[in-house]
Protein backbone atom coordinates (compact mmCIF):
# COMPACT_ATOMS: atom_id res chain seq x y z
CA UNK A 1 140.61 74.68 70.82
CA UNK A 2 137.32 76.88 71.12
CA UNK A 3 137.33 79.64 73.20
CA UNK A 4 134.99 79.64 76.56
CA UNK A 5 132.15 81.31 76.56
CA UNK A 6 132.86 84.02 78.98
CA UNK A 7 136.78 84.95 79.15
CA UNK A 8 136.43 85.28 82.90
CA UNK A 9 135.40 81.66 83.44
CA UNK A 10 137.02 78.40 82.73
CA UNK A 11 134.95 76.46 79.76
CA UNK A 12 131.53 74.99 81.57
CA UNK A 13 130.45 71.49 81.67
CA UNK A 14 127.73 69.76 81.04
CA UNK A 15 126.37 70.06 84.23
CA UNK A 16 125.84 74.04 84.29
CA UNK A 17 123.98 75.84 86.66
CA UNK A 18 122.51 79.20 86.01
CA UNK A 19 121.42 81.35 88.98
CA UNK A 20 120.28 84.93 88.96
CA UNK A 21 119.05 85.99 92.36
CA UNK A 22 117.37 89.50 92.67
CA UNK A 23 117.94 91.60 94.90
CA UNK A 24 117.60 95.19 96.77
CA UNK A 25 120.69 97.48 95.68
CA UNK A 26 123.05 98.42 98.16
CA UNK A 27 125.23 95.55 99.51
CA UNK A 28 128.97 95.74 99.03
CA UNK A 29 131.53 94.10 96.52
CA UNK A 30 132.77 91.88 99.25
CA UNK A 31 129.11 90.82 100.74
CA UNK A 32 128.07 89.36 97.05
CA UNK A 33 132.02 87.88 96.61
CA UNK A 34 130.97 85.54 99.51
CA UNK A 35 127.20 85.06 98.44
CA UNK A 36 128.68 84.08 95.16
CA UNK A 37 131.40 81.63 96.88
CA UNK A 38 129.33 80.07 99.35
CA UNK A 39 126.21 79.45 96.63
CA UNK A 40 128.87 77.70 94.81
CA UNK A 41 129.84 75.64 97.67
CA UNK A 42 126.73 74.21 98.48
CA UNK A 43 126.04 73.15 94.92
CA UNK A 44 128.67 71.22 94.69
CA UNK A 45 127.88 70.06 98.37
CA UNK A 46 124.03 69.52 97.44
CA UNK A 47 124.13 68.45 94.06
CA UNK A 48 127.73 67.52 93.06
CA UNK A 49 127.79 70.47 90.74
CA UNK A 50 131.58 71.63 89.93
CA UNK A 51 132.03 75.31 91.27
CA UNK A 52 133.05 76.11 87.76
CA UNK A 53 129.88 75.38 86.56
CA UNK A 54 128.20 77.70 88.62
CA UNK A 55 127.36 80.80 87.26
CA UNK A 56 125.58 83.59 89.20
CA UNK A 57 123.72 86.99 88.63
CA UNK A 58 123.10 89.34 90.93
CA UNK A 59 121.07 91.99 89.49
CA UNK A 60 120.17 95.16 91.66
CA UNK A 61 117.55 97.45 92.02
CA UNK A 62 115.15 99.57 94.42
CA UNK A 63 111.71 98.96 95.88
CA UNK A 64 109.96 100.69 93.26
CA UNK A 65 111.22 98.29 91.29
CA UNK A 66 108.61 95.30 92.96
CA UNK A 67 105.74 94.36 92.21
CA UNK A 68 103.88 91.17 94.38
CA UNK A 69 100.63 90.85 92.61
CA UNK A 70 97.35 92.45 90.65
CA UNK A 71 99.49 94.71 89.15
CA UNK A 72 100.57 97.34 91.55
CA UNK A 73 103.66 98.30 92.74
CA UNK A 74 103.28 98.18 96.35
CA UNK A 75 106.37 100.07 97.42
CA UNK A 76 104.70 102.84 95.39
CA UNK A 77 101.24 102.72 95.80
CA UNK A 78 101.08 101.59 99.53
């Protein structure tokens, strides 16, 4: 038997779904437990994928951090 690719997840099926969804730091534990839970719901609801198959990123960070277009970072710049 092979070991699963992340210990904290049961072994993935074919049918994996990667999401990473930025966002702006600052929402709590519980806020991204249900983003998380409810993202995994409706793929299984839109697209029949397993909720074990789902696997989410939320990376954080702050509006300096954004950039939307020609090279400036607007929260910075103005």
């Amino acid at each position: 038997m092979s070991a699963s690719p992340c210990p904290l997840s049961p072994r993935p099926s074919a049918g994996r779904l990667d999401i990473a969804l930025t966002m702006r730091s600052g929402r709590a534990p519980a806020q991204k437990q249900a983003l998380c839970r409810r993202i995994a719901e409706l793929a299984q609801e839109y697209a029949g994928t397993e909720p074990r198959n789902v696997f989410i990123t939320l990376p954080e960070n702050e509006s300096a951090d954004w950039s939307f277009g020609h090279g400036v970072a607007q929260y910075i710049d103005g």
